[in-house]
PDB file of N, CA and C in Angstrom:
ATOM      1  N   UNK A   1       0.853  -1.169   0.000  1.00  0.00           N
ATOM      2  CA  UNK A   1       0.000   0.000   0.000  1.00  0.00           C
ATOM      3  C   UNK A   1       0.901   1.236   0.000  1.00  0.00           C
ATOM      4  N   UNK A   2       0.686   2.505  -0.952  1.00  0.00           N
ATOM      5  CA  UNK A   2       1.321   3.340  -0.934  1.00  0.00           C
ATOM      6  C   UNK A   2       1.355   4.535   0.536  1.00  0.00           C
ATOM      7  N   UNK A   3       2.234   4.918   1.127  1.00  0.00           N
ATOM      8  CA  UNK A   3       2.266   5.863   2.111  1.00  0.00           C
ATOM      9  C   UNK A   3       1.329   6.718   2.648  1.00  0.00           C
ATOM     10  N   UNK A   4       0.667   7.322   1.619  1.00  0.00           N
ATOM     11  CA  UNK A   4       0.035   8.155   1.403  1.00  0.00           C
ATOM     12  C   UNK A   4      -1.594   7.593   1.420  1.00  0.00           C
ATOM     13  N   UNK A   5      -1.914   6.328   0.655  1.00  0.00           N
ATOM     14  CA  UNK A   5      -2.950   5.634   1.379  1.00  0.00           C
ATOM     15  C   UNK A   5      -3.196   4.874   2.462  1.00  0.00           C
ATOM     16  N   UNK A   6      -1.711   4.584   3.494  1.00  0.00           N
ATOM     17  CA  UNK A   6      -1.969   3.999   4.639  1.00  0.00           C
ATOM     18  C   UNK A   6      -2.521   5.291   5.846  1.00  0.00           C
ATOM     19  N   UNK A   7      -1.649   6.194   5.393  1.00  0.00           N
ATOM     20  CA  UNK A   7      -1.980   7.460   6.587  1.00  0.00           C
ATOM     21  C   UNK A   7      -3.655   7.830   6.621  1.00  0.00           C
ATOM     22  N   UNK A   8      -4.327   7.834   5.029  1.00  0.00           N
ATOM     23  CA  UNK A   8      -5.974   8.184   5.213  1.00  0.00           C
ATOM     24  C   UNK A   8      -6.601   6.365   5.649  1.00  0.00           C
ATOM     25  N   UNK A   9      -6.812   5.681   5.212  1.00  0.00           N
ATOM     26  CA  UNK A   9      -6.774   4.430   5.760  1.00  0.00           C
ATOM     27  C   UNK A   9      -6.589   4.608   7.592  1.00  0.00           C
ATOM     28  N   UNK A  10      -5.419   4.718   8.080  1.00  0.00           N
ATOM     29  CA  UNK A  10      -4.838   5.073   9.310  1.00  0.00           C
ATOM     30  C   UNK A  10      -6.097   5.975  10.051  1.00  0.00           C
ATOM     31  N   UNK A  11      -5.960   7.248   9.145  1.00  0.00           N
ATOM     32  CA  UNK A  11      -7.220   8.047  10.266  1.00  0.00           C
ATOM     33  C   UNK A  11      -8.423   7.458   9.454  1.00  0.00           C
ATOM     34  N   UNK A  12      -9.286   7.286   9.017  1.00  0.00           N
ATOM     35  CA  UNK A  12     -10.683   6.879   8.448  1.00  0.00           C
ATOM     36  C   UNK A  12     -10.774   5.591   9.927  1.00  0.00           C
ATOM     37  N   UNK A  13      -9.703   4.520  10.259  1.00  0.00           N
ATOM     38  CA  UNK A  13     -10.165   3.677  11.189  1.00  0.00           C
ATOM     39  C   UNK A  13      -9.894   4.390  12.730  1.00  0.00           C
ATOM     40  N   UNK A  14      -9.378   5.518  12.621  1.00  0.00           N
ATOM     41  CA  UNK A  14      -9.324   6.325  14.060  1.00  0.00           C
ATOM     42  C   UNK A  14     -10.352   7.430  14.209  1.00  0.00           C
ATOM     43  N   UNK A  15     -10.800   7.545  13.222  1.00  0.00           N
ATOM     44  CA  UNK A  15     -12.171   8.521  13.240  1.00  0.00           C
ATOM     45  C   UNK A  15     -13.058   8.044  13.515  1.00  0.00           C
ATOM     46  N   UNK A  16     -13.104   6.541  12.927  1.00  0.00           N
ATOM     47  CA  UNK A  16     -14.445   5.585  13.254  1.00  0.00           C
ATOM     48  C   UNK A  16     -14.074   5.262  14.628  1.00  0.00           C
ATOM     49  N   UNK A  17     -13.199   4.788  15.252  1.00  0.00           N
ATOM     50  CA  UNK A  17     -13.394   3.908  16.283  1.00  0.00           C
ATOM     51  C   UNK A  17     -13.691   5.172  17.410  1.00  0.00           C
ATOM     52  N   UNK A  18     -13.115   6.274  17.491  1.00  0.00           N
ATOM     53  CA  UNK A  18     -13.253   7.421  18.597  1.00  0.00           C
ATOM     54  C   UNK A  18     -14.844   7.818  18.122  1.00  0.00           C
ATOM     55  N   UNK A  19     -15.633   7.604  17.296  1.00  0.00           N
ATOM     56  CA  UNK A  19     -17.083   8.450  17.014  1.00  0.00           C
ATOM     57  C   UNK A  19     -17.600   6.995  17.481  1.00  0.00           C
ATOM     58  N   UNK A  20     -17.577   6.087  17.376  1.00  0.00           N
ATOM     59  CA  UNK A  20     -18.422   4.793  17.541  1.00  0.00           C
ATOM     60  C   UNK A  20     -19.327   4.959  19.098  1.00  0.00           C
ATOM     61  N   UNK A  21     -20.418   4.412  18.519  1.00  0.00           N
ATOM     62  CA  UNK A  21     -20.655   4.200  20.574  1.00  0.00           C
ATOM     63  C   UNK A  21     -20.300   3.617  21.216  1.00  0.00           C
ATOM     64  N   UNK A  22     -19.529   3.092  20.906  1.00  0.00           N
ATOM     65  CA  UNK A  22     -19.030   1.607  21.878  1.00  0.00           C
ATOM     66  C   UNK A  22     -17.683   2.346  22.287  1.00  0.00           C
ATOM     67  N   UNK A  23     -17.415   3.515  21.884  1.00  0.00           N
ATOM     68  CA  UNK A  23     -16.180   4.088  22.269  1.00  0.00           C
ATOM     69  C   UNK A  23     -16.976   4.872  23.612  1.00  0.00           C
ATOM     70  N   UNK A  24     -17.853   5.309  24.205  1.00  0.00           N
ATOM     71  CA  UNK A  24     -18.463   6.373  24.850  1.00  0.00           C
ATOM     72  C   UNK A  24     -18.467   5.719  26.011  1.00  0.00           C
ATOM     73  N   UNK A  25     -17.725   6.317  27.230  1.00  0.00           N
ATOM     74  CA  UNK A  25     -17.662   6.145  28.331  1.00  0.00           C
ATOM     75  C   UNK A  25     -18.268   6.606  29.439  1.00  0.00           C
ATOM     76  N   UNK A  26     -19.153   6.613  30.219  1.00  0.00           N
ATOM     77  CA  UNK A  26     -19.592   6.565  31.579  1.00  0.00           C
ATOM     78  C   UNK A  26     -19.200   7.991  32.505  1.00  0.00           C
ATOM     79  N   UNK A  27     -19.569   9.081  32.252  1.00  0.00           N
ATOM     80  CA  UNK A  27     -18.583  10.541  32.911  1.00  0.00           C
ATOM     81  C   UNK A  27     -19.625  10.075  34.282  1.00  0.00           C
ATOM     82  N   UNK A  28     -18.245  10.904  35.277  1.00  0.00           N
ATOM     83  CA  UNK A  28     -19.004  11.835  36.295  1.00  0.00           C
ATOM     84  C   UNK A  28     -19.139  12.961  36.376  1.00  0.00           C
ATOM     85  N   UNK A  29     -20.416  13.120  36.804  1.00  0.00           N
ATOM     86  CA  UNK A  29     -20.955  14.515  36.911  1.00  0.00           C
ATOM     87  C   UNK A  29     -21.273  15.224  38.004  1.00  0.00           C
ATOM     88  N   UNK A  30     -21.322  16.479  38.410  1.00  0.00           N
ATOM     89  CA  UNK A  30     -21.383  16.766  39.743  1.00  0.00           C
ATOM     90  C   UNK A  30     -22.478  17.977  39.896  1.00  0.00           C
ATOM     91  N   UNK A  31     -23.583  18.416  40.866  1.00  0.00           N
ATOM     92  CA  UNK A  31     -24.910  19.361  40.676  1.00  0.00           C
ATOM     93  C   UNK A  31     -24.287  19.288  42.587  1.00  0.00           C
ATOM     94  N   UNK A  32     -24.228  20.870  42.370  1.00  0.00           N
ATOM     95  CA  UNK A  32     -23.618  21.595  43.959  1.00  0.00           C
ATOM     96  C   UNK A  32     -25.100  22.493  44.363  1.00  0.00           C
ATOM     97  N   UNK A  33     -25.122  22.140  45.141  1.00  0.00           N
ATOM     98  CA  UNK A  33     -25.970  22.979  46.465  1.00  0.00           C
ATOM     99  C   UNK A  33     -25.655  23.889  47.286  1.00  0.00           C
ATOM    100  N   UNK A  34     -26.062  24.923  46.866  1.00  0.00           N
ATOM    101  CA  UNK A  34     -25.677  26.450  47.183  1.00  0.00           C
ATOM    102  C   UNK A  34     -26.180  27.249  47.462  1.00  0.00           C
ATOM    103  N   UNK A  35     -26.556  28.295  48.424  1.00  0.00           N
ATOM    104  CA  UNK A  35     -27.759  29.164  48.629  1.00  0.00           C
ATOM    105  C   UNK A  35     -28.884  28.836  48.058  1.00  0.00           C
ATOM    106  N   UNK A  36     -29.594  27.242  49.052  1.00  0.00           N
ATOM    107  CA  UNK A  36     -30.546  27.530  48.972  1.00  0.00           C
ATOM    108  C   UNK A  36     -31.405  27.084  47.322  1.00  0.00           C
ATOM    109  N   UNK A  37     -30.263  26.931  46.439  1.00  0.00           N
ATOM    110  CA  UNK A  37     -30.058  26.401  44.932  1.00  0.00           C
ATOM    111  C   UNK A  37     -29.965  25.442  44.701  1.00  0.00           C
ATOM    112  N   UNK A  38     -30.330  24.597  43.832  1.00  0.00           N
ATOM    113  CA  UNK A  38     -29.338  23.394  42.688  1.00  0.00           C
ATOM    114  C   UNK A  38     -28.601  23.973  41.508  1.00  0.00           C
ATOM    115  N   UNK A  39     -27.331  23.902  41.988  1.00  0.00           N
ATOM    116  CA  UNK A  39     -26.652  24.210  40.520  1.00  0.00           C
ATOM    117  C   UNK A  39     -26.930  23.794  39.243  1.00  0.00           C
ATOM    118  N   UNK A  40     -26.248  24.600  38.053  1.00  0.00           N
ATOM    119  CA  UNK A  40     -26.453  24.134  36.822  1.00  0.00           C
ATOM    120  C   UNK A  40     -26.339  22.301  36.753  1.00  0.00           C
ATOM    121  N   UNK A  41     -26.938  21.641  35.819  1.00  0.00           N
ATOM    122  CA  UNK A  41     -27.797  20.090  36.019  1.00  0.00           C
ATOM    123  C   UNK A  41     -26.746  20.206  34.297  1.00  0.00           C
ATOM    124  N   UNK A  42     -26.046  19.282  34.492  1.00  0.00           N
ATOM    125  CA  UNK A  42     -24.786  19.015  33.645  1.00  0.00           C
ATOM    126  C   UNK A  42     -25.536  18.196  32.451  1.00  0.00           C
ATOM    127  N   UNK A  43     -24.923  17.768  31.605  1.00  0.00           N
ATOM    128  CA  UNK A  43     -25.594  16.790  30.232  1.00  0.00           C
ATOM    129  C   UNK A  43     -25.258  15.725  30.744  1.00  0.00           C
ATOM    130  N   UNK A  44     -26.159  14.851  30.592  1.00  0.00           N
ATOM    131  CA  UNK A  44     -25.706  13.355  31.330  1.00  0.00           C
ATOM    132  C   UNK A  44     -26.431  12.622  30.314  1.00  0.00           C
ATOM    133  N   UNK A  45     -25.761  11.155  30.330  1.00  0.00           N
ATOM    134  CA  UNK A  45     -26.247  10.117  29.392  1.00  0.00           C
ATOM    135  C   UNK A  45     -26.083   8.986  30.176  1.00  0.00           C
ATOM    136  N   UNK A  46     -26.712   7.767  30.275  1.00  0.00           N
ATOM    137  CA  UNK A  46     -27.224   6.645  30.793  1.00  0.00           C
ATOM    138  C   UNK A  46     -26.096   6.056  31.180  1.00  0.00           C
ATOM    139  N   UNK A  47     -26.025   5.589  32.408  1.00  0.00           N
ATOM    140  CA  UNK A  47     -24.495   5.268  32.500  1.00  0.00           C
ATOM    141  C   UNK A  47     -23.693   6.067  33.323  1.00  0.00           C
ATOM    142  N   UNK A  48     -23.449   7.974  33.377  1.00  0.00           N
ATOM    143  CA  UNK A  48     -23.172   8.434  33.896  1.00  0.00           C
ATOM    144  C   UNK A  48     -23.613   8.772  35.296  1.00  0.00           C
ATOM    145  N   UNK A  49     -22.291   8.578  36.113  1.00  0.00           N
ATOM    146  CA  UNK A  49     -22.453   8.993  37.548  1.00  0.00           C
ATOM    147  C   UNK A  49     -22.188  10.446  38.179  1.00  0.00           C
ATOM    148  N   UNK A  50     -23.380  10.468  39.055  1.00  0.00           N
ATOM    149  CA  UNK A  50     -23.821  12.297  39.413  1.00  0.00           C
ATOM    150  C   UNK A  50     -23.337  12.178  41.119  1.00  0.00           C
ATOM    151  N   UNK A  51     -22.714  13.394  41.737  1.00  0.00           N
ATOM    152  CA  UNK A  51     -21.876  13.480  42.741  1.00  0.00           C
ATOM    153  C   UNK A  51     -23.281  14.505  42.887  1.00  0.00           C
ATOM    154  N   UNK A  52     -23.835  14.454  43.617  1.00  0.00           N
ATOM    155  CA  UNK A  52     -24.859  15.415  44.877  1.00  0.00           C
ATOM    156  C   UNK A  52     -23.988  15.954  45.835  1.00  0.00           C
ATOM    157  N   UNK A  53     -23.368  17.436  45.476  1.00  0.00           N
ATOM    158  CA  UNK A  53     -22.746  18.020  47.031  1.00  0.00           C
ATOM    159  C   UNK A  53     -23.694  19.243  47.206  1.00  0.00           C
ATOM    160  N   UNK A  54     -23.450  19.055  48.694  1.00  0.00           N
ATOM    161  CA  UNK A  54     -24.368  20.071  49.171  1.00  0.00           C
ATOM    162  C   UNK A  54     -23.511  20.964  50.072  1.00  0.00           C
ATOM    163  N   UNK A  55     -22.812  22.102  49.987  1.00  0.00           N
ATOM    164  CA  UNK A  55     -22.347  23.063  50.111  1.00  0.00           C
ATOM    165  C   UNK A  55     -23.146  24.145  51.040  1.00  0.00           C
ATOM    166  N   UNK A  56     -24.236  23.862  51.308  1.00  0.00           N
ATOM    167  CA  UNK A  56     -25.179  24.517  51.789  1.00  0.00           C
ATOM    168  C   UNK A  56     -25.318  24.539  53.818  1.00  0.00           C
ATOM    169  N   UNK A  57     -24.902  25.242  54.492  1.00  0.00           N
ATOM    170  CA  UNK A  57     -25.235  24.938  56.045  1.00  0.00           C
ATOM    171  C   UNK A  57     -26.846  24.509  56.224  1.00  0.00           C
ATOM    172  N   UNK A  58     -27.826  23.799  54.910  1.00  0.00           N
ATOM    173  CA  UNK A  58     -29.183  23.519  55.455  1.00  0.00           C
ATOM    174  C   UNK A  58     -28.880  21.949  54.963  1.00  0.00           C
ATOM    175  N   UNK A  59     -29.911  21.509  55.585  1.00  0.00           N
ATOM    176  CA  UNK A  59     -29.937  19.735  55.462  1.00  0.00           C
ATOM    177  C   UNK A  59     -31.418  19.764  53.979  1.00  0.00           C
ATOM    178  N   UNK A  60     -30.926  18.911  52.519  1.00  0.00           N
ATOM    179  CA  UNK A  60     -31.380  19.357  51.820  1.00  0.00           C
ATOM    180  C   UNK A  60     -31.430  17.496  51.177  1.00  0.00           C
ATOM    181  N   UNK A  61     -32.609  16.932  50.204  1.00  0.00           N
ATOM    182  CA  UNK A  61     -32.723  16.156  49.805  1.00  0.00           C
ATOM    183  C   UNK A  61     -32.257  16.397  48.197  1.00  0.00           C
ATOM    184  N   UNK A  62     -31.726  15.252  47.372  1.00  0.00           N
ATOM    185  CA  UNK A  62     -32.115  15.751  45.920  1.00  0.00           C
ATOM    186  C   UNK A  62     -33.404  14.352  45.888  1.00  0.00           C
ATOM    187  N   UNK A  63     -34.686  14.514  45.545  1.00  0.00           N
ATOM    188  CA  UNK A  63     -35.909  13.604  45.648  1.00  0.00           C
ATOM    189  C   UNK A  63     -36.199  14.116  44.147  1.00  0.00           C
ATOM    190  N   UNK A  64     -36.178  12.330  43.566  1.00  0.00           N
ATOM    191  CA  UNK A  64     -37.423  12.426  41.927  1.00  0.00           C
ATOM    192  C   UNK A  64     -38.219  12.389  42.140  1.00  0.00           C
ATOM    193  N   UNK A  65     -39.678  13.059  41.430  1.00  0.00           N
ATOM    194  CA  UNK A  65     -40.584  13.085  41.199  1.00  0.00           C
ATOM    195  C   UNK A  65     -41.157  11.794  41.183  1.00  0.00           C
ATOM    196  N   UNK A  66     -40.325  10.982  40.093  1.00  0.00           N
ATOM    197  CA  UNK A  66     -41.199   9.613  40.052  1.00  0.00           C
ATOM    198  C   UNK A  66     -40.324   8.727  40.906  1.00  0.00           C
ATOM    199  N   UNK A  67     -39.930   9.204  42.085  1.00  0.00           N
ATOM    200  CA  UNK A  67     -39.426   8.389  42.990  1.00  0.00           C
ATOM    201  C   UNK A  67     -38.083   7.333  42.665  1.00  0.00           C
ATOM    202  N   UNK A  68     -37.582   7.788  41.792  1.00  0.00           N
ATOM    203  CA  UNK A  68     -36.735   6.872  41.551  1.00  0.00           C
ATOM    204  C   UNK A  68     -34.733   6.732  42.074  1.00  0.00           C
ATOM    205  N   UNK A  69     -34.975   8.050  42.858  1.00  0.00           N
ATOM    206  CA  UNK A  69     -33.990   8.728  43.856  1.00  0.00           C
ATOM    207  C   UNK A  69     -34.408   9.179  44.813  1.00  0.00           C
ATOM    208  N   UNK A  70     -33.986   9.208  45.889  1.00  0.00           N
ATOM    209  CA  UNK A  70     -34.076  10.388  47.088  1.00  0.00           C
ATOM    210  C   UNK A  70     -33.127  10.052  47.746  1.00  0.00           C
ATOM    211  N   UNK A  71     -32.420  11.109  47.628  1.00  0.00           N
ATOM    212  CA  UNK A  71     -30.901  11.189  48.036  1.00  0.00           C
ATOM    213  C   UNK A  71     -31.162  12.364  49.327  1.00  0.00           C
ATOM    214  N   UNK A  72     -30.391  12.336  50.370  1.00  0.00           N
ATOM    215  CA  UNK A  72     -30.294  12.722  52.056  1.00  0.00           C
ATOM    216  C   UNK A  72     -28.807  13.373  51.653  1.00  0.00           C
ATOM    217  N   UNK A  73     -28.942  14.579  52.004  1.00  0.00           N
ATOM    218  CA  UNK A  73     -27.850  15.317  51.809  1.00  0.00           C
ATOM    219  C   UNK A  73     -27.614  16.507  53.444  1.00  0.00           C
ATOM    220  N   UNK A  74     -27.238  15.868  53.941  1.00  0.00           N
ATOM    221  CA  UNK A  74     -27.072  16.866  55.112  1.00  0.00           C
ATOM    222  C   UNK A  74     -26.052  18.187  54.731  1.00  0.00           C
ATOM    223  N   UNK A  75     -25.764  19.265  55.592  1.00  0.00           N
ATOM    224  CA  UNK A  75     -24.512  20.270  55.358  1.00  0.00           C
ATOM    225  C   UNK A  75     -23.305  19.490  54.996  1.00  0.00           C
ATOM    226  N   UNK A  76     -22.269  20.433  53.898  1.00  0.00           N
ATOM    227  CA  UNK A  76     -21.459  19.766  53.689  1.00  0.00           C
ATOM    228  C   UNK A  76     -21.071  18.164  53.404  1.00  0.00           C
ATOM    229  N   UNK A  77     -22.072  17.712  52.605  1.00  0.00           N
ATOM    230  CA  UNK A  77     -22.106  16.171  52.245  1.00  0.00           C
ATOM    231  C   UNK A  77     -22.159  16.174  51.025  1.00  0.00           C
ATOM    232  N   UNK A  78     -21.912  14.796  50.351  1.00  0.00           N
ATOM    233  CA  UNK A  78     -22.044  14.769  49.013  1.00  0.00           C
ATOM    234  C   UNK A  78     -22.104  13.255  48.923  1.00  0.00           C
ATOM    235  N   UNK A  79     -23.794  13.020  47.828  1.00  0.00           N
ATOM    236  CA  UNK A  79     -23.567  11.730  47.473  1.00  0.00           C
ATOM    237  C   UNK A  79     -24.214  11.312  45.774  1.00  0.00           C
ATOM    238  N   UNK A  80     -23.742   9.888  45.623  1.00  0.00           N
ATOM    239  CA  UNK A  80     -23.317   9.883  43.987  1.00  0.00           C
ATOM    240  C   UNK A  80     -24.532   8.666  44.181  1.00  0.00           C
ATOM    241  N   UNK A  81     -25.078   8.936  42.694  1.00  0.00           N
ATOM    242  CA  UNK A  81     -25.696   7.838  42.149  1.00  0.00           C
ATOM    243  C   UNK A  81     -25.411   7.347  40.701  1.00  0.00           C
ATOM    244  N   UNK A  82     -25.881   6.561  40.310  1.00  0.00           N
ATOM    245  CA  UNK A  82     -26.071   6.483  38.604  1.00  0.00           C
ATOM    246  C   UNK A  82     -26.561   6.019  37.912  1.00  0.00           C
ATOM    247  N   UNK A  83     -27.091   7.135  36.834  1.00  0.00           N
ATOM    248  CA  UNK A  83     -28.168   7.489  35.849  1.00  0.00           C
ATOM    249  C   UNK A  83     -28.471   6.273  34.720  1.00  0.00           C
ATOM    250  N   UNK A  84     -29.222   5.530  35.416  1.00  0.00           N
ATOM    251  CA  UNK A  84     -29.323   4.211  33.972  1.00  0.00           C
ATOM    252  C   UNK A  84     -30.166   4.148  33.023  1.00  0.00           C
ATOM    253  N   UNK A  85     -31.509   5.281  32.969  1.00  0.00           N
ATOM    254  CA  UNK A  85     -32.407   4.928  32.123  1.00  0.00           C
ATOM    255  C   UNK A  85     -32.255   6.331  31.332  1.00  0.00           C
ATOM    256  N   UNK A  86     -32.400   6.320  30.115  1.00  0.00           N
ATOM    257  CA  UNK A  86     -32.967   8.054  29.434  1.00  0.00           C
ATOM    258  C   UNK A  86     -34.062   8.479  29.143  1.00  0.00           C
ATOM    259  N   UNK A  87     -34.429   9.848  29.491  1.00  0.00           N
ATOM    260  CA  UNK A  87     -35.459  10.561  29.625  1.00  0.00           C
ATOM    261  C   UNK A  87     -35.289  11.484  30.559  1.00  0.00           C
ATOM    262  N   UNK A  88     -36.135  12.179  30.436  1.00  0.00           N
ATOM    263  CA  UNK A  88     -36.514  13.314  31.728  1.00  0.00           C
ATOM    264  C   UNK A  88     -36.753  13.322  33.016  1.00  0.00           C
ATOM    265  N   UNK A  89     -36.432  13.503  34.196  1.00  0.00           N
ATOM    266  CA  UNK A  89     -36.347  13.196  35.804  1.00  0.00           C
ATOM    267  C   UNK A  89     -36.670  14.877  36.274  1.00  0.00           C
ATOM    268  N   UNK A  90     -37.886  14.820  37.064  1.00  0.00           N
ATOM    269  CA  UNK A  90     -37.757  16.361  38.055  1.00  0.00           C
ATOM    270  C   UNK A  90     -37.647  15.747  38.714  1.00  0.00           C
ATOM    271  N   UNK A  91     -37.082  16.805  39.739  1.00  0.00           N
ATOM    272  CA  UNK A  91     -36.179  16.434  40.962  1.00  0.00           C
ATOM    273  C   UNK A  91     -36.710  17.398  42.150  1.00  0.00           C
ATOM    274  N   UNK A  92     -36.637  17.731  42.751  1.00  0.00           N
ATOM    275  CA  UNK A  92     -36.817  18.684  44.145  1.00  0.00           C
ATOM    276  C   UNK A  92     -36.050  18.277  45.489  1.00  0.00           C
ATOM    277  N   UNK A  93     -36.367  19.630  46.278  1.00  0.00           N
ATOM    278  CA  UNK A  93     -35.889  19.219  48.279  1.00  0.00           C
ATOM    279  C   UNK A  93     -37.087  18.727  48.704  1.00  0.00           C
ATOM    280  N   UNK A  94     -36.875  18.071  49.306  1.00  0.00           N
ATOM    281  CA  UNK A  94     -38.256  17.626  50.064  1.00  0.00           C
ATOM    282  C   UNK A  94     -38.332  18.492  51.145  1.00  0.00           C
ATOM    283  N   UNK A  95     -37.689  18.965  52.245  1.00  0.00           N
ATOM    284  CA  UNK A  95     -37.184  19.756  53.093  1.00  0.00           C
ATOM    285  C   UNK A  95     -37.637  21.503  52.437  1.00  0.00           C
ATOM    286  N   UNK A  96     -37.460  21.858  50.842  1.00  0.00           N
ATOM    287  CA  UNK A  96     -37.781  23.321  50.687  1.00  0.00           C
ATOM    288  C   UNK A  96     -37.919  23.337  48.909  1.00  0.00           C
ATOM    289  N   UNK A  97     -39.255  22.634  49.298  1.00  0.00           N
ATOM    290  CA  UNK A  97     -40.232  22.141  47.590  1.00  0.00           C
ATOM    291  C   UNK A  97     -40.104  23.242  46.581  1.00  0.00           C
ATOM    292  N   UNK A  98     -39.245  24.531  46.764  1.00  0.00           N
ATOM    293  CA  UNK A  98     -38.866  25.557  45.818  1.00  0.00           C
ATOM    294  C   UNK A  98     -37.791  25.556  45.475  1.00  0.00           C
ATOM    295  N   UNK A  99     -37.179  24.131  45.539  1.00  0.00           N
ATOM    296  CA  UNK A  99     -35.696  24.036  44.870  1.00  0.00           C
ATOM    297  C   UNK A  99     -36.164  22.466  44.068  1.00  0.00           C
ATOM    298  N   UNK A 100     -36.034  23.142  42.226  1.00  0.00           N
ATOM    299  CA  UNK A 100     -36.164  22.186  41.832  1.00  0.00           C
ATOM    300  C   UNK A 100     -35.256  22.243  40.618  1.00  0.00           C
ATOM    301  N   UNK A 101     -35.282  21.035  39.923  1.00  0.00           N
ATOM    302  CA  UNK A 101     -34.846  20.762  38.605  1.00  0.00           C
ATOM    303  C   UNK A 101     -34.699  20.098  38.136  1.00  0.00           C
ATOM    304  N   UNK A 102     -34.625  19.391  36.681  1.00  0.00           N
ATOM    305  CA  UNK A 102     -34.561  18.282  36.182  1.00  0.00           C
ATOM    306  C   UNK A 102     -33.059  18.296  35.444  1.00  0.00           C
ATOM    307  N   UNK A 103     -33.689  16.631  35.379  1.00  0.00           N
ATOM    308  CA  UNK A 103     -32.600  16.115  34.850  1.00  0.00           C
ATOM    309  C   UNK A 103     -32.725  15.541  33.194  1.00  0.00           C
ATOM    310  N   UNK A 104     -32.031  15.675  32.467  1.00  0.00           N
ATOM    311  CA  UNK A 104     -32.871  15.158  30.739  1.00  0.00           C
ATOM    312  C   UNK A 104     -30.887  14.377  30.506  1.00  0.00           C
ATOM    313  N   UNK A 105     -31.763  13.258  30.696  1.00  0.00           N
ATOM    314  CA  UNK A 105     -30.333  12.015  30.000  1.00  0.00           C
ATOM    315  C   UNK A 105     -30.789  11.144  28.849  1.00  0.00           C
ATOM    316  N   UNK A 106     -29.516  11.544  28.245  1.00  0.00           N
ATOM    317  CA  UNK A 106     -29.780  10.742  27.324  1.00  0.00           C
ATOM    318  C   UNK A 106     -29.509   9.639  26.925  1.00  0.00           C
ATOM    319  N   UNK A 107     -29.187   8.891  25.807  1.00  0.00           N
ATOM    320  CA  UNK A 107     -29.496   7.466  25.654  1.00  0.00           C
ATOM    321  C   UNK A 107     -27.656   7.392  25.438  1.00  0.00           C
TER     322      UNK A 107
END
């Protein structure tokens, strides 16, 4: 094979294998609790694991809607779960029902 067709050859199978899904790995993600807030709610996809810190001197839940979390977050704590199904999740405090937000993961 000439030089010049191994190098496109070369990237055409490194372009494919880094875009493939089977290349896509599992991130962690992290949503901080802050005055009283939920921080910005990161892009997450099925698979990925979410770090709940709560930064906050109040004792604060992250609770789904359709029950499929309720995470206990006292001051200064932080805890992780992970996200296996895709679709849409609201979330709230159970403790102060005006802190909410969802979650939209994808596949």
């Amino acid at each position: 094979m000439r030089p010049l067709l191994r190098i496109f050859a070369a990237l055409a199978f490194v372009g494919f294998a880094v875009g493939s899904p089977a290349s896509a790995a599992a991130a962690n993600r992290e949503i901080i609790i802050a005055k009283m807030q939920f921080g910005a709610v990161p892009t997450l996809h099925a698979g990925d694991v979410i770090t709940w810190r709560n930064d906050d001197i109040f004792h604060h839940t992250a609770t789904a809607r359709d029950k499929s979390f309720d995470i206990d977050l006292p001051p200064k704590s932080e805890r992780s779960i992970t996200v296996k199904q895709a679709g849409k999740v609201d979330f709230y405090c159970r403790f102060h029902p005006m802190m909410t937000g969802t979650l939209d993961i994808k596949p």
